[in-house]
Each structure stands twice: as structure tokens, then as C-alpha cells.
Protein backbone atom coordinates (compact mmCIF):
# COMPACT_ATOMS: atom_id res chain seq x y z
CA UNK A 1 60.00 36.80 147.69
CA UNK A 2 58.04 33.65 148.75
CA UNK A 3 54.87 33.47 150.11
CA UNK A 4 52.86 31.59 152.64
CA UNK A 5 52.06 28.90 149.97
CA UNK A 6 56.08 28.29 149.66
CA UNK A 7 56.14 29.25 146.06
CA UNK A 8 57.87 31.95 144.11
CA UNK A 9 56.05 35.33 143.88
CA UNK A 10 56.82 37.86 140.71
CA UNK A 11 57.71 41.20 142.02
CA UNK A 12 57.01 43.56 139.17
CA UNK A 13 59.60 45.81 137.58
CA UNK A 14 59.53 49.24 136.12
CA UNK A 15 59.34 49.94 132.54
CA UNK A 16 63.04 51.18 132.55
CA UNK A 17 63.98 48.12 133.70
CA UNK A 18 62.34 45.81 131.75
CA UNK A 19 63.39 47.56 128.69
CA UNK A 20 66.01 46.44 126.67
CA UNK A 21 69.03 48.91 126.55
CA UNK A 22 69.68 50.68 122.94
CA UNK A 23 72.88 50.13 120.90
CA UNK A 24 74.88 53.07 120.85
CA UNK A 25 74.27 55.46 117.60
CA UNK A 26 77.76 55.37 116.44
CA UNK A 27 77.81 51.10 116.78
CA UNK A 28 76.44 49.62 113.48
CA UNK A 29 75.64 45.84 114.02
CA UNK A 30 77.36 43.44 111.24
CA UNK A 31 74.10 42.32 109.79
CA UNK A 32 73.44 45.93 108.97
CA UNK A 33 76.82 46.45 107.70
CA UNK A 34 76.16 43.25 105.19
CA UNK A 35 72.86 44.22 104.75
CA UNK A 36 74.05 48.01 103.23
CA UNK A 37 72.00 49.04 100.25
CA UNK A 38 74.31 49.19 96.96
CA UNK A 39 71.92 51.93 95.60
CA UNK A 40 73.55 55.03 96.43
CA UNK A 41 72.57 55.54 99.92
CA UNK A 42 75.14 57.63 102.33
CA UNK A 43 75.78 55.61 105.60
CA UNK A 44 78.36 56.06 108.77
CA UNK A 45 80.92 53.92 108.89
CA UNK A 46 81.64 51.84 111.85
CA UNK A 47 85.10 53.68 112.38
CA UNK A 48 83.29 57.24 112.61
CA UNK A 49 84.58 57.72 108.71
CA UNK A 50 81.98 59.26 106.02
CA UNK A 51 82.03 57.49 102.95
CA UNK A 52 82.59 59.49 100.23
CA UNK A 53 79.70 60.31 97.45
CA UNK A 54 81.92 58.32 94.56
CA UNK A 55 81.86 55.45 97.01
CA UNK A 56 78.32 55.79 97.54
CA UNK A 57 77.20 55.97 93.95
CA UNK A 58 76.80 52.93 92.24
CA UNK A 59 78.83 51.66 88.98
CA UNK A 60 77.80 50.74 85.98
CA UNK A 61 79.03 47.72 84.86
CA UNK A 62 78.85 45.40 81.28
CA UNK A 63 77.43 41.83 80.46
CA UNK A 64 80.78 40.55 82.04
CA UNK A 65 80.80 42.30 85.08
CA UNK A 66 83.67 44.77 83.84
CA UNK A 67 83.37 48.55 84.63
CA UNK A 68 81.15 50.10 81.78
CA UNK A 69 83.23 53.20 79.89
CA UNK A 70 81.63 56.25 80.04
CA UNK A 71 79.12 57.34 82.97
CA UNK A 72 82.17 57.49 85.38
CA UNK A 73 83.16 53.82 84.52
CA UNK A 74 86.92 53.35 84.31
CA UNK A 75 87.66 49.98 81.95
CA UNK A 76 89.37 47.98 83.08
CA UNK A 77 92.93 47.11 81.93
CA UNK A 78 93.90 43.61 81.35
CA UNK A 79 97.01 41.47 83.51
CA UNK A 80 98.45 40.86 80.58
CA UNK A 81 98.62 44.04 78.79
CA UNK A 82 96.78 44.89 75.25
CA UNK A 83 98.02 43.56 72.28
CA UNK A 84 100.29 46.32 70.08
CA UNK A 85 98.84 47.05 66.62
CA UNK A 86 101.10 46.48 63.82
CA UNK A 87 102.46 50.15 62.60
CA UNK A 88 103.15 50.56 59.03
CA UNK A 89 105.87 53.33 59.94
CA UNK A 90 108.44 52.48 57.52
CA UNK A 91 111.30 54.41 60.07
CA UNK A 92 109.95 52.18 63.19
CA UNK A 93 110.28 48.94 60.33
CA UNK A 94 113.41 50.15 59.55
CA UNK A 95 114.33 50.02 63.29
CA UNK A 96 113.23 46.75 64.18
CA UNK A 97 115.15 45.30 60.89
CA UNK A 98 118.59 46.82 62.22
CA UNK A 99 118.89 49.19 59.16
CA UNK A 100 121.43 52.02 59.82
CA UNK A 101 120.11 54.99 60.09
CA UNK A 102 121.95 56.46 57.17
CA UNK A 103 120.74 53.26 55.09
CA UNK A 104 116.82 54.42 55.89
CA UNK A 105 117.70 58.20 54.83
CA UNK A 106 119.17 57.46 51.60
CA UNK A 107 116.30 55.02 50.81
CA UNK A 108 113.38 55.63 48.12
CA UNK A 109 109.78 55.71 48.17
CA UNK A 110 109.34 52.94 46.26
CA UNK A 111 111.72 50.97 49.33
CA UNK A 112 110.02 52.70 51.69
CA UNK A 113 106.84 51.67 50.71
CA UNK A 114 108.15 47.68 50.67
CA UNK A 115 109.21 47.61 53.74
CA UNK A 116 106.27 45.80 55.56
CA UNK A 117 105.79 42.93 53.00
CA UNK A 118 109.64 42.79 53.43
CA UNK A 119 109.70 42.78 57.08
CA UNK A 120 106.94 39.96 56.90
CA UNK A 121 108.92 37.92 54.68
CA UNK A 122 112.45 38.03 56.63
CA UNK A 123 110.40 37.11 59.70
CA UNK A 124 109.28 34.05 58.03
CA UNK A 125 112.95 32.87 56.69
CA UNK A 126 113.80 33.28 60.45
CA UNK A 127 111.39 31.14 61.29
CA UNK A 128 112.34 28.33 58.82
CA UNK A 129 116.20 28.50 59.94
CA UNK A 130 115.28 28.32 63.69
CA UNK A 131 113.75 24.70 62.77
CA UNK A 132 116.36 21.33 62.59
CA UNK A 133 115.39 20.94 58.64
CA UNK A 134 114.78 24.69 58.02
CA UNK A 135 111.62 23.71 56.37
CA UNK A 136 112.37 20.92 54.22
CA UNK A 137 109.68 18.54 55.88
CA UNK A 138 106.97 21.37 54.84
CA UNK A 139 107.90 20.95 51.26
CA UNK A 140 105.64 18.56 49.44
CA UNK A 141 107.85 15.50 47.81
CA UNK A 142 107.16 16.48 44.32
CA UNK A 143 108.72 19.72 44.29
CA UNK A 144 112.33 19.15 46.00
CA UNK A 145 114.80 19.76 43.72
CA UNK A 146 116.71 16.36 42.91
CA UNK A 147 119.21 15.56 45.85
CA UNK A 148 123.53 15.82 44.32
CA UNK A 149 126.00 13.13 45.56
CA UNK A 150 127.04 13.36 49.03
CA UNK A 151 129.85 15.60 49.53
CA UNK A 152 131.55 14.76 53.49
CA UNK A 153 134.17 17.07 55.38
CA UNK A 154 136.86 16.18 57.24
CA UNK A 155 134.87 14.47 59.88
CA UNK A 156 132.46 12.59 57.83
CA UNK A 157 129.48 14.74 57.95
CA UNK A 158 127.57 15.67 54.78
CA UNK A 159 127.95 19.19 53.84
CA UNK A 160 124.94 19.38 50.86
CA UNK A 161 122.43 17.74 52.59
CA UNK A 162 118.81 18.93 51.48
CA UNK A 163 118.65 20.87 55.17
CA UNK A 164 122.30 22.67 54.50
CA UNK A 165 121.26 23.32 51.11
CA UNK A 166 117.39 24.71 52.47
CA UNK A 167 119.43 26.80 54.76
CA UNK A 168 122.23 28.45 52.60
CA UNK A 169 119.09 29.21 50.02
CA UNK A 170 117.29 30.98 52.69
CA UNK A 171 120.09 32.84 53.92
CA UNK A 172 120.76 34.09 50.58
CA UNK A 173 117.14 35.29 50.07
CA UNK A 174 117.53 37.03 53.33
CA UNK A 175 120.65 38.72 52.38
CA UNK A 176 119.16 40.18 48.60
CA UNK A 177 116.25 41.20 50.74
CA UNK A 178 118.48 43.67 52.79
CA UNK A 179 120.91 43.91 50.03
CA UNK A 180 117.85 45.58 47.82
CA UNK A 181 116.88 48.25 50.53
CA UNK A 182 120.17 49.78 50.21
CA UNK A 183 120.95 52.98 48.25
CA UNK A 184 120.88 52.90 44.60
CA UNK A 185 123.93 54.37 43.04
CA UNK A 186 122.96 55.91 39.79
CA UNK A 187 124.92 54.00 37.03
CA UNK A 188 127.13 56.70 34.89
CA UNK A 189 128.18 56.78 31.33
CA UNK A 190 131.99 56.99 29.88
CA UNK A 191 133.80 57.62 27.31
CA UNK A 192 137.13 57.53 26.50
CA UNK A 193 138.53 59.19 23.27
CA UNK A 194 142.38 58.82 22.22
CA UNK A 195 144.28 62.23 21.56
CA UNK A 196 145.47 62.02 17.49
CA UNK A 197 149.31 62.77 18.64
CA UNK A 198 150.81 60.83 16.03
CA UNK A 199 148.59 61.92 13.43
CA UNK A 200 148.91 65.28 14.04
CA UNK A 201 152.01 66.03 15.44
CA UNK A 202 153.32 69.34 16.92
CA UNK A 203 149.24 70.54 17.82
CA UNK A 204 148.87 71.72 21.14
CA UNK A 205 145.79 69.14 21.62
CA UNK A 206 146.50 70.33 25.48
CA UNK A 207 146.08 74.01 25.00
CA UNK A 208 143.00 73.41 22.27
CA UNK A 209 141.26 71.23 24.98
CA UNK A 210 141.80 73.20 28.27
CA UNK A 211 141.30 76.92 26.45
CA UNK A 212 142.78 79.80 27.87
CA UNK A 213 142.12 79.79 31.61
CA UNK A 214 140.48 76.69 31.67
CA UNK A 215 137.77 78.42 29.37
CA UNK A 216 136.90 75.55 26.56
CA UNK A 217 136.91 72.98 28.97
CA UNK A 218 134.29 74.59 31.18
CA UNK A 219 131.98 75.31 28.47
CA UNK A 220 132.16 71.79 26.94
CA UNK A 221 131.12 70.40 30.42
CA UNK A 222 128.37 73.50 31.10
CA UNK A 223 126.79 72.14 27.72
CA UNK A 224 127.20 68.72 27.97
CA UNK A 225 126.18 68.26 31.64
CA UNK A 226 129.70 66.13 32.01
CA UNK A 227 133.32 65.82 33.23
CA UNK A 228 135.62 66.03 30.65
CA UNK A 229 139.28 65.45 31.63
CA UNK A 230 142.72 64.63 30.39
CA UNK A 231 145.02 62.12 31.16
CA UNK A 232 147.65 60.17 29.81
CA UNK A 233 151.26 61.16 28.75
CA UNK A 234 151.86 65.02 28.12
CA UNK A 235 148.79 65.94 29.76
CA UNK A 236 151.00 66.19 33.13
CA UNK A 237 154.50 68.73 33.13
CA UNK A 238 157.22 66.25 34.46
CA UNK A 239 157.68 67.02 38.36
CA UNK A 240 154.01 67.78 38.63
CA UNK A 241 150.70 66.03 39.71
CA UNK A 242 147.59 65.60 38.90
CA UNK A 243 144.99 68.68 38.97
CA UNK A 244 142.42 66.96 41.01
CA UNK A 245 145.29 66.31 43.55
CA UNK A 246 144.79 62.33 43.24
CA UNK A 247 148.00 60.28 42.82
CA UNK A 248 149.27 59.25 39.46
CA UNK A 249 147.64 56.06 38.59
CA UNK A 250 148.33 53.36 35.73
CA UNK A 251 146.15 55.39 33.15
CA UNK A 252 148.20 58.45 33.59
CA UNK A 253 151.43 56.26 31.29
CA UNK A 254 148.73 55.30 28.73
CA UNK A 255 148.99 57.55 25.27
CA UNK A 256 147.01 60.81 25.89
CA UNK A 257 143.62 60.65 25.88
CA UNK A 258 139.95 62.50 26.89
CA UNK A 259 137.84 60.99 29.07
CA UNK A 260 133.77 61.70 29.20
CA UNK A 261 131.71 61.04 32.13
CA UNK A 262 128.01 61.72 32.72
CA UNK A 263 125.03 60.61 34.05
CA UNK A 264 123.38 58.94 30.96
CA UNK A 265 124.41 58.18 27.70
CA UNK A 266 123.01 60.76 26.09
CA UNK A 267 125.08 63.40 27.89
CA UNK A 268 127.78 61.77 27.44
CA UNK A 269 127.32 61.56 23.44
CA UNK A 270 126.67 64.93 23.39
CA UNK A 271 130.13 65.55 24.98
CA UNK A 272 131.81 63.65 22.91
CA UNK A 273 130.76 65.75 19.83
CA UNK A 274 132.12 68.47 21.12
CA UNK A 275 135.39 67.30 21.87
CA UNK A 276 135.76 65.12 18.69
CA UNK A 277 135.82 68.92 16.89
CA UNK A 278 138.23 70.05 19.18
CA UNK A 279 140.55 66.84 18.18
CA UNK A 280 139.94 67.93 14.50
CA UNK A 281 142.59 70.87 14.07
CA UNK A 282 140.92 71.21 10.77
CA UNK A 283 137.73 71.85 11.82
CA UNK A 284 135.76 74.59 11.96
């Protein structure tokens, strides 16, 4: 109001007025939000949402700032995905090489076992072919095998240059690498032992061999460990075939003879013996 003087007169005001009015409980300002304590304390969020105690708790963390393992720390997983270990699984080698599957079952320990130097060493010929000179730029001067005359096609391009001949040796290497992990067929032993028909003519050399009911021949084979069989002429009745059921073949018109197959040589030795005394009518 204004007084007799003309100036301005305070009129005093309560204490409810002159207070300042309180922020509402729920309301939390945003320099309190920013100013939150990271060590563990439980606080209301804004939105009326209770934060949750795993929140709340604080994480241990490494020198780098990662999430520490153990304590509740989770480590973290990289964008661009761990590196795979190298396995030494000789199947999973076998795999990644294209080997049938039949080709790995049939295979020996001793292949089994070279697979990873093997795998290491085709991965290095691919290498060398995937380059323009397959390598030939790598090899010092002094040991490249002397260069041929030039040999052109049709279109006059060399065809033994030092590259085409790097490549065609490396391909080769590449192939006797597979080449050796295939099966190894056990080399067998033969013999073949001609039938004395014109020396001793008339002898049932058939009969003598085969026994009655097939009888000698099985126990020369049960004590020899081999295959003993007869072919030739006479050994098959005209009209008939073969006893293994296999056609007639170009030893079947040779002179009659025995022939002795095992798995070594001294099996088949020891076969041999004991037909040579059945050949012998005179023996005892």
C-alpha cells in the first residue's frame, strides 16, 4: 500500500506464503537422477518403476573396462567372434579334405595319425597354385632346375614354361598326397604249376587234386592258408562252366595247370609242396 510519504510500504506475509512449495515425492529432479550413486544404493525411478537389486549392485569390471568373470560378471563376447582352435580330429580333417567317408574307414593308424601335417601341406600347394607363377618368384635363382626349349601350341603360347611346369609339379604332389591316404590293398603271392599230362598220361591229375568230395583240395588250402584251383583244358567237362560261376576266360584254353594264391610267399611255398606231391603219381 503507499503511505503518506508516497513510497512503497512492505506488507508482511505469512510463513506459508513465503515458503517455497516442495517438489512432489514421486518427481526426482535431473541433477539427482545424474547425480545417482553407482554404489549399490536402491532408488525410485522417475516412472514409479523399482529398480531391480542386479541393477542396483555394482559390476566388477577388468583393467579394460570389460565385465570381470566370476563375481556375477558376464565376459563379454567379441563382434567378431573367437577364433576356432585347430582340432587334431583326424575324422573332422578327413572332412574338410573331401575324403569319402568309406576312404576314412578303411584308413590306418599310421594315415590317421598323418593327417594334420598332410592337411597343412595341401593347404600350402593351394596356396602356391592360386598365385600367377605358382611360386616360382619365391624360389631362389640357384636352385631352379635348368629351363628346356620352348615348346608352343597351336596358338603360340608356351606350354613348359617354368610357371606350367611349377604348377603340373605341384599338382602332382597334391595328387600322391591323397593318392597315399587311400586303402592299402595287401599285395598277394601266386603260383602257377603246369599239370605233367604228357608225361604222365592216362592219371586222373583231376581226381588226385580235387579228392573225393572236394576232400584233398580243402585240406591242402586248410594247411596252406591258400586257394588252390584248377584251370586249363580238362579241368572243365565240355558244356560246363566254371565252379566259381565266372565266365571262361583266356587261361581256361591254356594246358592244365594249378594255380596257388596266398597272402605271402611263404604260404604260398608251402602250398606248392603239397601239390607238387600230388603231381608226383609216384610219390608217397
Amino acid at each position: 500500500s503507499l503511505s503518506h510519504t508516497g513510497g512503497i510500504r512492505p506488507v508482511p506475509m505469512s510463513e506459508a506464503e513465503a515458503a517455497p512449495a516442495a517438489p512432489p515425492l514421486d518427481a526426482a529432479s535431473p541433477a539427482q537422477d545424474a547425480a545417482a550413486p553407482a554404489s549399490g544404493t536402491k532408488r525410485r525411478s522417475r516412472w514409479g518403476g523399482k529398480i531391480d537389486d542386479a541393477e542396483a549392485a555394482p559390476k566388477a569390471v577388468d583393467a579394460a573396462g570389460a565385465p570381470a568373470e566370476g563375481e556375477g560378471g558376464v565376459k563379454k563376447k567379441s563382434r567378431w567372434g573367437s577364433k576356432k582352435e585347430d582340432t587334431a580330429d583326424p575324422f573332422a580333417i578327413a572332412v574338410a579334405l573331401g575324403l569319402p567317408l568309406a576312404t576314412f574307414q578303411h584308413m590306418s593308424a599310421e594315415q590317421q595319425a598323418s593327417l594334420p601335417k598332410l592337411k597343412t601341406r595341401i593347404g600350402e600347394i593351394d596356396v602356391l597354385l592360386r598365385l600367377p607363377d605358382c611360386g616360382v618368384s619365391e624360389i631362389p635363382p640357384e636352385r631352379r632346375s635348368p629351363s628346356p626349349d620352348p615348346i608352343f601350341d597351336k596358338v603360340g603360347q608356351q606350354v613348359n614354361s617354368r610357371a606350367i611346369r611349377r604348377k603340373h609339379t605341384l599338382m602332382r604332389e597334391k595328387d600322391d598326397l591323397l593318392n597315399s591316404l587311400k586303402p592299402r590293398v595287401p599285395q598277394r603271392s601266386w603260383r602257377k604249376l603246369i599239370v605233367p599230362v604228357d608225361k604222365y598220361p592216362g592219371y586222373n591229375f583231376f581226381g588226385a587234386i580235387i579228392g573225393p568230395r572236394g576232400n584233398a583240395q580243402k585240406r591242402m588250402e586248410k594247411e596252406s592258408g591258400c586257394k588252390i584251383v584248377i584251370r586249363g583244358r580238362g579241368a572243365i567237362k565240355d558244356g560246363c562252366g566254371r565252379h566259381d560261376g565266372k565266365p571262361l576266360g583266356p587261361e581256361d584254353d591254356e594246358p592244365m595247370h594249378v594255380l596257388i594264391e596266398g597272402p605271402d610267399e611263404e604260404s604260398v611255398e608251402k602250398g606248392q609242396v603239397l601239390v607238387e606231391g600230388v603231381l608226383n603219381p609216384y610219390s608217397e
